[in-house]
PDB file of N, CA and C in Angstrom:
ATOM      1  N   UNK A   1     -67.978  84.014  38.058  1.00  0.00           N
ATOM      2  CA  UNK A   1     -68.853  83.996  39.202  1.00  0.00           C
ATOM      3  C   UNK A   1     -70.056  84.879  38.886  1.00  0.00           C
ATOM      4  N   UNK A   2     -71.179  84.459  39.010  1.00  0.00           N
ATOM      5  CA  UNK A   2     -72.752  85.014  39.210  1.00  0.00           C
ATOM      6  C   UNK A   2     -72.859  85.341  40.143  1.00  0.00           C
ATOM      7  N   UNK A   3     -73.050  86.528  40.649  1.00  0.00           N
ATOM      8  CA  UNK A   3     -74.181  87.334  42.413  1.00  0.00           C
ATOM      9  C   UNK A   3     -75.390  87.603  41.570  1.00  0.00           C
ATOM     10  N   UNK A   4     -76.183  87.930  42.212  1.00  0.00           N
ATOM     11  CA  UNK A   4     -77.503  88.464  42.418  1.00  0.00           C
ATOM     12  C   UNK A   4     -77.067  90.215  42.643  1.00  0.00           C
ATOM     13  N   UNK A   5     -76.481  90.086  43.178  1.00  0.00           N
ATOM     14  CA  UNK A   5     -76.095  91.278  43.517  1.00  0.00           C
ATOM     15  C   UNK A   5     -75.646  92.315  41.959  1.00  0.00           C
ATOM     16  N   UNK A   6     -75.966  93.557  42.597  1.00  0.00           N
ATOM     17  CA  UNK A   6     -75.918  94.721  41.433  1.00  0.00           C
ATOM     18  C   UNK A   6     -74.130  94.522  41.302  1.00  0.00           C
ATOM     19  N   UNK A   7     -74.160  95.396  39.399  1.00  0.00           N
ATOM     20  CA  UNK A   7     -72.624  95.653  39.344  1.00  0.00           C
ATOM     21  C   UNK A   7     -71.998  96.566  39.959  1.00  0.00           C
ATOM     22  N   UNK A   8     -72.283  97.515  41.247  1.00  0.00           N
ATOM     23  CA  UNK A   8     -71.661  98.051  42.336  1.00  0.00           C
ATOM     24  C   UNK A   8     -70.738  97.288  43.377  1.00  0.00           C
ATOM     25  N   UNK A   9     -72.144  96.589  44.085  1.00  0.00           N
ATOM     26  CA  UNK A   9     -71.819  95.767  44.802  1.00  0.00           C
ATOM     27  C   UNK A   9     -70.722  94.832  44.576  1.00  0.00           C
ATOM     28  N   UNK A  10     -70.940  94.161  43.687  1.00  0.00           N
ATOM     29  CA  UNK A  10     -69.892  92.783  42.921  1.00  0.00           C
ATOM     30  C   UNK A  10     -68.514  93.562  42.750  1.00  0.00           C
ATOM     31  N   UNK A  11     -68.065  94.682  42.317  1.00  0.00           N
ATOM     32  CA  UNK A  11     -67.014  95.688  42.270  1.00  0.00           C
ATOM     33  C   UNK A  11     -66.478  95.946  43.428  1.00  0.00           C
ATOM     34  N   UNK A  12     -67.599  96.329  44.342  1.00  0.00           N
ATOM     35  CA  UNK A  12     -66.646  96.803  45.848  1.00  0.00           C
ATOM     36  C   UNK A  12     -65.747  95.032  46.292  1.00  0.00           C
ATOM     37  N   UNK A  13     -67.272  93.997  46.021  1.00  0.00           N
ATOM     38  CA  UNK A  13     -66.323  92.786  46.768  1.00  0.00           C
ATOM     39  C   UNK A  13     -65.417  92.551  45.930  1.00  0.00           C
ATOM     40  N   UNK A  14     -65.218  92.362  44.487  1.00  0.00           N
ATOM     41  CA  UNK A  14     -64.058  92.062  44.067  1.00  0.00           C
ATOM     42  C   UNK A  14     -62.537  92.821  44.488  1.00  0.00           C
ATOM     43  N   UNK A  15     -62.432  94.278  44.461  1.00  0.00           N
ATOM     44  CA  UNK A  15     -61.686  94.973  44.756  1.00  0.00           C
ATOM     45  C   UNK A  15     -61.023  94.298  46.115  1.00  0.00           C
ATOM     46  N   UNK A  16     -62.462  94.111  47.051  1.00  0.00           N
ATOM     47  CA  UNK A  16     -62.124  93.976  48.766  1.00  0.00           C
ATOM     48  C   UNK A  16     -61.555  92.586  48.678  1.00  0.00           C
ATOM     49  N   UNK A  17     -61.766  91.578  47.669  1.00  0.00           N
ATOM     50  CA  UNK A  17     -61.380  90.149  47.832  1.00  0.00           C
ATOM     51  C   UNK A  17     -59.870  89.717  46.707  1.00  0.00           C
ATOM     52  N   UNK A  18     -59.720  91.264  46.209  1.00  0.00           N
ATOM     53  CA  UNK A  18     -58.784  91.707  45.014  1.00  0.00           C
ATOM     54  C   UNK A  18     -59.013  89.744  43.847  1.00  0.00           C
ATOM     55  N   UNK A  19     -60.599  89.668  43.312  1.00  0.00           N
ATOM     56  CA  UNK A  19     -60.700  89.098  42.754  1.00  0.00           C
ATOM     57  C   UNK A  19     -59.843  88.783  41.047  1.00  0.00           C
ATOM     58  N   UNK A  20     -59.582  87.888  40.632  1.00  0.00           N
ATOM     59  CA  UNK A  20     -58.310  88.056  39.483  1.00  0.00           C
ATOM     60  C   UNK A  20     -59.184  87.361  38.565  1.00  0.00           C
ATOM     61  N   UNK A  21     -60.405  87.338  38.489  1.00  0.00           N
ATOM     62  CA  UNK A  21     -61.757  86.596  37.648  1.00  0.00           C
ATOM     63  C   UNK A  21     -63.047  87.757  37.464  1.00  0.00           C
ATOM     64  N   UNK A  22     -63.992  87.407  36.596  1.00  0.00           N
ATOM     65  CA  UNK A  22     -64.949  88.537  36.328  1.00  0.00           C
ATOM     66  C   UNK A  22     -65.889  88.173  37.012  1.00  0.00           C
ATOM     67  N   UNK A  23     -66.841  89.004  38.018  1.00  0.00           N
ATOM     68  CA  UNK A  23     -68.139  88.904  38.841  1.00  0.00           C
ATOM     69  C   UNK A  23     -68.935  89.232  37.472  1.00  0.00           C
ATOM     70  N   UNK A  24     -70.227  88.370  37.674  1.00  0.00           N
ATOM     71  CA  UNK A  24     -71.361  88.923  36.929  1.00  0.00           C
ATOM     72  C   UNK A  24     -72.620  89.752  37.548  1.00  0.00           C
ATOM     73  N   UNK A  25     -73.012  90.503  37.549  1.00  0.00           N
ATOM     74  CA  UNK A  25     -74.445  90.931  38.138  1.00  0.00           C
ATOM     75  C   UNK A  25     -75.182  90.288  37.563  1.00  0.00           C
ATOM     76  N   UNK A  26     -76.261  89.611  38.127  1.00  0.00           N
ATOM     77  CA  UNK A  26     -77.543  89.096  37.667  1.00  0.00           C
ATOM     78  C   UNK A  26     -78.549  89.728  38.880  1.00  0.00           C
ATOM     79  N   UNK A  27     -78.778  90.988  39.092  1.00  0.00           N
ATOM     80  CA  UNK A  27     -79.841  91.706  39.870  1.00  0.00           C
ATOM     81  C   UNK A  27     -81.177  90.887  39.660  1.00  0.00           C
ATOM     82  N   UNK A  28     -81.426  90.731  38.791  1.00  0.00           N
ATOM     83  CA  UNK A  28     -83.330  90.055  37.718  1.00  0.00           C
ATOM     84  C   UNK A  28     -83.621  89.069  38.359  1.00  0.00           C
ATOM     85  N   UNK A  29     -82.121  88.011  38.690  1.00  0.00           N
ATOM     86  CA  UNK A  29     -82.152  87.006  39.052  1.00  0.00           C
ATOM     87  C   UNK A  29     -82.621  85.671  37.927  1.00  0.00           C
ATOM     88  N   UNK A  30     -82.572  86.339  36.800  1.00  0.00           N
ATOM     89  CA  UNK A  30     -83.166  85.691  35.815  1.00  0.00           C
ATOM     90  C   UNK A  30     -81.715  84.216  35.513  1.00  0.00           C
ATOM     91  N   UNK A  31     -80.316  84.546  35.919  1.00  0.00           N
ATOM     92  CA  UNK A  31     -79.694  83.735  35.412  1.00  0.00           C
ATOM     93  C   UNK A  31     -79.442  82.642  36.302  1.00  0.00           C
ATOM     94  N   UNK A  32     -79.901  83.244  37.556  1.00  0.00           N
ATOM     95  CA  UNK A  32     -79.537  82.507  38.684  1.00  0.00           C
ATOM     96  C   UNK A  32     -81.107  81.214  39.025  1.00  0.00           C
ATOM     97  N   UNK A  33     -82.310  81.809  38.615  1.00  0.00           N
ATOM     98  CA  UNK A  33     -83.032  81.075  37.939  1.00  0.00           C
ATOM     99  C   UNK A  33     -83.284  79.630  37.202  1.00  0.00           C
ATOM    100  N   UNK A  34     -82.457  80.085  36.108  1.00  0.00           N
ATOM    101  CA  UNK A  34     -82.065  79.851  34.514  1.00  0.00           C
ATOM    102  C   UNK A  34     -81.144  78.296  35.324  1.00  0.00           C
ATOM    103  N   UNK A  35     -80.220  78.814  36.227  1.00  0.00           N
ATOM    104  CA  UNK A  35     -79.394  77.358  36.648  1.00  0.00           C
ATOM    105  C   UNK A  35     -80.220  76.821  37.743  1.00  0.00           C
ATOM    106  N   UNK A  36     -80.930  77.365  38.657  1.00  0.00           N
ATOM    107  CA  UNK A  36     -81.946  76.403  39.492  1.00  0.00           C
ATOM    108  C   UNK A  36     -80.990  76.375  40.652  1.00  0.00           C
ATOM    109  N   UNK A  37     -80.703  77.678  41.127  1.00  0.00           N
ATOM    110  CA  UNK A  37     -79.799  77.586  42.218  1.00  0.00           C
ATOM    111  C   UNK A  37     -80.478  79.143  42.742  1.00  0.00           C
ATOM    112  N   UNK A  38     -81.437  79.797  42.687  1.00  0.00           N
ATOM    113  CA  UNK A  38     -82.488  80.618  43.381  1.00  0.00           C
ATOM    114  C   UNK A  38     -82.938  80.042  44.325  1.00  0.00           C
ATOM    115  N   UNK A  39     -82.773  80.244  45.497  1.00  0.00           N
ATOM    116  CA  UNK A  39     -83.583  80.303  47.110  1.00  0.00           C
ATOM    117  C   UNK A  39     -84.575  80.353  47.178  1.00  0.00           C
ATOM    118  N   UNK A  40     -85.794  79.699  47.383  1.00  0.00           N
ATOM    119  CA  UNK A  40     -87.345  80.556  48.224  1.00  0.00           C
ATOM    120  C   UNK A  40     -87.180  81.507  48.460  1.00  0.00           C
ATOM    121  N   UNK A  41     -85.721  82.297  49.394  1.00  0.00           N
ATOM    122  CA  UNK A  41     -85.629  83.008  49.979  1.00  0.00           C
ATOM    123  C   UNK A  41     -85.473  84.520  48.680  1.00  0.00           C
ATOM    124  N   UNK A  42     -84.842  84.058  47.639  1.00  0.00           N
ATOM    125  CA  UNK A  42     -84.560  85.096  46.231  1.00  0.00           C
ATOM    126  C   UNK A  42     -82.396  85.252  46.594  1.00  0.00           C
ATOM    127  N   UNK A  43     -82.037  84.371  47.235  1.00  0.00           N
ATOM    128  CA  UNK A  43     -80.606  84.649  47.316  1.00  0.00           C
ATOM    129  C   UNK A  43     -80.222  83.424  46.887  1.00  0.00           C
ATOM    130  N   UNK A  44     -78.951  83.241  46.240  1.00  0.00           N
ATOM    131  CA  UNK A  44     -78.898  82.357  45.097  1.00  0.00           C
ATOM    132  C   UNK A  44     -77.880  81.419  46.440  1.00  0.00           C
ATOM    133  N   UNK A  45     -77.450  80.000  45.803  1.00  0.00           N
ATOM    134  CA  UNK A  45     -77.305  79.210  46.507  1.00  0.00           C
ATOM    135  C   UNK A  45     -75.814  78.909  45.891  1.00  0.00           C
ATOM    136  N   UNK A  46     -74.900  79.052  46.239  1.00  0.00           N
ATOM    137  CA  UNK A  46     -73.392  79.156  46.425  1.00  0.00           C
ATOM    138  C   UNK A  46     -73.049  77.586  45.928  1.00  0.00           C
ATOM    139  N   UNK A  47     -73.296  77.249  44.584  1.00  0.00           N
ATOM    140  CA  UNK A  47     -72.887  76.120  43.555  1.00  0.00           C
ATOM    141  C   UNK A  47     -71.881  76.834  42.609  1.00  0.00           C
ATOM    142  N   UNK A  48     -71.416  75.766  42.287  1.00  0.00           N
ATOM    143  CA  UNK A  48     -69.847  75.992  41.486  1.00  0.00           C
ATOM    144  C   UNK A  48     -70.128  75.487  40.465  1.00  0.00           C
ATOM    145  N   UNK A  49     -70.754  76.060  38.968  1.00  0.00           N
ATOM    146  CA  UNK A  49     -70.503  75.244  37.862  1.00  0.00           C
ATOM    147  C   UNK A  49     -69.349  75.588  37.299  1.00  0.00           C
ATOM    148  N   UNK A  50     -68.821  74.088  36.651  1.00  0.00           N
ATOM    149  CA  UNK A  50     -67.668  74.174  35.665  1.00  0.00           C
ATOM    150  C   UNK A  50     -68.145  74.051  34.292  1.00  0.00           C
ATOM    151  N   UNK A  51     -68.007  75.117  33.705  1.00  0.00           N
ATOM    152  CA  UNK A  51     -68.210  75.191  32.086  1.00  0.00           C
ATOM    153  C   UNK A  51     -66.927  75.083  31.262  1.00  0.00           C
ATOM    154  N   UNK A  52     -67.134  74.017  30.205  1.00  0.00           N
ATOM    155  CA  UNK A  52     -65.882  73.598  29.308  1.00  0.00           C
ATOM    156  C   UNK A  52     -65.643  75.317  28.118  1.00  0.00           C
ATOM    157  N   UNK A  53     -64.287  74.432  27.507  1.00  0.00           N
ATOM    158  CA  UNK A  53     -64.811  75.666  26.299  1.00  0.00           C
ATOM    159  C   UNK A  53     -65.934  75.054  25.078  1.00  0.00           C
ATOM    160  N   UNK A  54     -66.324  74.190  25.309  1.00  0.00           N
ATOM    161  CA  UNK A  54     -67.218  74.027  23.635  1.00  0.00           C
ATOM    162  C   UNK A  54     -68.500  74.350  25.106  1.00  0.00           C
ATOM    163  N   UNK A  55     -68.743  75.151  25.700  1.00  0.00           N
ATOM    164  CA  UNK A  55     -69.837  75.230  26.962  1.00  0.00           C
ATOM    165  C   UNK A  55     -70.158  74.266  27.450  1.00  0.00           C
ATOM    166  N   UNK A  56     -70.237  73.269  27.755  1.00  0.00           N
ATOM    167  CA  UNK A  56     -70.605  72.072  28.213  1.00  0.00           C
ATOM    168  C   UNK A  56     -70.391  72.229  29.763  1.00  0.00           C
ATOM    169  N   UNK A  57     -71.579  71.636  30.474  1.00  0.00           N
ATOM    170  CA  UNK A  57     -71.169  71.817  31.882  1.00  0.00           C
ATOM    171  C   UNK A  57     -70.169  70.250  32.173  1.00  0.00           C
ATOM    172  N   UNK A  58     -69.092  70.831  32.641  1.00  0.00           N
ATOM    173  CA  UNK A  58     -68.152  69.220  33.129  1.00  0.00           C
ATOM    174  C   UNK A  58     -68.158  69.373  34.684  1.00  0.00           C
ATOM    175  N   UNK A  59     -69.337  69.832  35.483  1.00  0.00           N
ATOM    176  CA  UNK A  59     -69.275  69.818  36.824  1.00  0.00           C
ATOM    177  C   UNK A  59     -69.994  70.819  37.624  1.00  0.00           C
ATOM    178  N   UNK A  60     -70.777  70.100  38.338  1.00  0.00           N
ATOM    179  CA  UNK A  60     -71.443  71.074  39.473  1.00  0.00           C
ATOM    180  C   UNK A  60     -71.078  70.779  40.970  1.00  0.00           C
ATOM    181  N   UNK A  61     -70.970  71.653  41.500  1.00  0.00           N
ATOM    182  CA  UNK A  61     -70.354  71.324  43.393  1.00  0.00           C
ATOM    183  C   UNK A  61     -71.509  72.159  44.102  1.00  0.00           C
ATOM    184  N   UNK A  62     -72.464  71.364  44.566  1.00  0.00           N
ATOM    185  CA  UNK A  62     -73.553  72.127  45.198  1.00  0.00           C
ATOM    186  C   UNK A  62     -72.677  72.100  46.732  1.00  0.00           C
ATOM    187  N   UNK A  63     -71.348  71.640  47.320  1.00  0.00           N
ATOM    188  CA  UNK A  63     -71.443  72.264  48.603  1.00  0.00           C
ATOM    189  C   UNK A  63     -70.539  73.319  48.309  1.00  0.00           C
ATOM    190  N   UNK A  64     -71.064  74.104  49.612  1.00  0.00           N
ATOM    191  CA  UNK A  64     -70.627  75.313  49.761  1.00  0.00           C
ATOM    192  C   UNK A  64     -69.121  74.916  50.331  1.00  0.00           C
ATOM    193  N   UNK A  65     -68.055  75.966  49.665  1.00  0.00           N
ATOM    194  CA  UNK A  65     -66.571  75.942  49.697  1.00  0.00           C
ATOM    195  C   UNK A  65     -66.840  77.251  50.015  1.00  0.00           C
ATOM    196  N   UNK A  66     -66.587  78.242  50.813  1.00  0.00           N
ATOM    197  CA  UNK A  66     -66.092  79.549  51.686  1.00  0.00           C
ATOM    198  C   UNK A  66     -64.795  79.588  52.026  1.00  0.00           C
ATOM    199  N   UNK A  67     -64.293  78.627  53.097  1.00  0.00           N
ATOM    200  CA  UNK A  67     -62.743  79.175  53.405  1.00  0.00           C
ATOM    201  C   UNK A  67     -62.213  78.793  52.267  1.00  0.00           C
ATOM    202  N   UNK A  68     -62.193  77.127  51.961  1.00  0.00           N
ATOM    203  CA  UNK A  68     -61.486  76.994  51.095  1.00  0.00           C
ATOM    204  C   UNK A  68     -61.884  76.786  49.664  1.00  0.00           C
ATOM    205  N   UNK A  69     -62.689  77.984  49.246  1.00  0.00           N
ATOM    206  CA  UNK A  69     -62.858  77.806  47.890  1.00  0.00           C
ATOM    207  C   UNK A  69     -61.817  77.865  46.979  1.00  0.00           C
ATOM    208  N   UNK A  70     -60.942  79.201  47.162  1.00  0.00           N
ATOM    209  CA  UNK A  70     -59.922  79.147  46.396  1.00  0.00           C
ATOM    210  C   UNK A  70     -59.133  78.071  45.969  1.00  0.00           C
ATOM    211  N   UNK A  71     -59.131  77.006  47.000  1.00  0.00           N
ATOM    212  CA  UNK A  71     -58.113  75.967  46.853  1.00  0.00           C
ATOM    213  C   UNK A  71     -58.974  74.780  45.980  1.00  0.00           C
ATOM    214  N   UNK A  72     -59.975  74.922  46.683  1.00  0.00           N
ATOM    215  CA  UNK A  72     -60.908  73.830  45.677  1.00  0.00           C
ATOM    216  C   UNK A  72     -61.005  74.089  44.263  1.00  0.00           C
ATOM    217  N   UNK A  73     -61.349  75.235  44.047  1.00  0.00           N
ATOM    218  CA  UNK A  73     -61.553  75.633  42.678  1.00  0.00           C
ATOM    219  C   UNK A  73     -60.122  75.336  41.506  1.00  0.00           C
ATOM    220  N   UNK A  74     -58.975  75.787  42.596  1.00  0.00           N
ATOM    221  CA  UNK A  74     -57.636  75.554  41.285  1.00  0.00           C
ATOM    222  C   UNK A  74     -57.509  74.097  41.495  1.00  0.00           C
ATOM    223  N   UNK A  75     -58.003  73.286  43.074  1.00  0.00           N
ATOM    224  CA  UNK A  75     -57.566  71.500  42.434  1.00  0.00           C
ATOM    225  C   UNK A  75     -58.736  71.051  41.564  1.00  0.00           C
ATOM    226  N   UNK A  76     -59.884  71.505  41.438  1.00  0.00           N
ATOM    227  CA  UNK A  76     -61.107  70.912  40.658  1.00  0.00           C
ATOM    228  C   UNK A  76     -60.853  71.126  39.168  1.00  0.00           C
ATOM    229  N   UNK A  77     -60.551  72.685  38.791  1.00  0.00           N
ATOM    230  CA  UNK A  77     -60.230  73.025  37.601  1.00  0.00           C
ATOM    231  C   UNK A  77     -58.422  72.065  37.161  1.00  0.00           C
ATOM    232  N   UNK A  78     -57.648  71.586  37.954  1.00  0.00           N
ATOM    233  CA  UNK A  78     -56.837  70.951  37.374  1.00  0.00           C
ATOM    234  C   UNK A  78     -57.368  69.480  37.086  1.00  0.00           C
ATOM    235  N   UNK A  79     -57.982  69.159  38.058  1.00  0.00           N
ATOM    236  CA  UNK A  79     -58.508  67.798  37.964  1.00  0.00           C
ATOM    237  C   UNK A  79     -59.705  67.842  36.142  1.00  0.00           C
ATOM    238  N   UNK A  80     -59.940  68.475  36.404  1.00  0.00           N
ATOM    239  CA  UNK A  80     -61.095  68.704  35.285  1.00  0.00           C
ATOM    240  C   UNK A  80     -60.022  68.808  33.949  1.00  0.00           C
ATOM    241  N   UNK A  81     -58.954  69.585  34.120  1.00  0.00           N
ATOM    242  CA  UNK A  81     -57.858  70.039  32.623  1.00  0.00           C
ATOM    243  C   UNK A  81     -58.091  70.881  32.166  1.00  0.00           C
ATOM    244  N   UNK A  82     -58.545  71.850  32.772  1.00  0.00           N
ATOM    245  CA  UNK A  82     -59.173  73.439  32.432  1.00  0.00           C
ATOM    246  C   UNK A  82     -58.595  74.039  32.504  1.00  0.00           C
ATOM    247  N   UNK A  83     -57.690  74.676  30.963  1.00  0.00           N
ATOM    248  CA  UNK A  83     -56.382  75.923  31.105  1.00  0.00           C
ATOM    249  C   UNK A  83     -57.033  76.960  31.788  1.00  0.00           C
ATOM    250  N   UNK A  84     -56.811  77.759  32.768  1.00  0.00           N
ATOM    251  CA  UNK A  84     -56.899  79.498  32.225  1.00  0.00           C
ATOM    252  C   UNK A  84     -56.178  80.361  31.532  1.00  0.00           C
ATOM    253  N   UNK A  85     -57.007  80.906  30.931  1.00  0.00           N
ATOM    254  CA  UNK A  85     -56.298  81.702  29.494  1.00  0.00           C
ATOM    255  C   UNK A  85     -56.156  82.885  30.343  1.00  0.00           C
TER     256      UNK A  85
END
């Protein structure tokens, strides 16, 4: 996961959301940019890319999943065949 948000911030929410995945800081906003998911507003827009292992994107979900992201994310990543290591 990419925030915008500093590596403080991204730490307190992981802790508070006891995340079991790595937050990235992208403060610059340069990465959030880089995928074309930056706001007018400068707050990034809550898309889900799926990156393979040879990097390849095998999927983007521009809607927003909040309650049930968690659930989306482990049926998308099975549907897709994406171990986690």
């Amino acid at each position: 996961m990419v925030s915008v948000d500093d590596a403080d911030t991204n730490k307190k929410f992981a802790e508070q959301e006891q995340a079991d995945f790595p937050l990235l800081s992208d403060p610059t906003k340069t990465t959030a940019n880089a995928y074309g998911v930056l706001s007018a507003s400068g707050v990034a827009k809550r898309w889900m890319f799926f990156i393979g292992p040879d990097a390849k994107i095998l999927h983007i979900e521009t809607v927003g999943h909040t309650a049930d992201a968690g659930e989306f994310l482990a049926n998308k990543l099975e549907e897709l065949k994406v171990k986690k290591k």
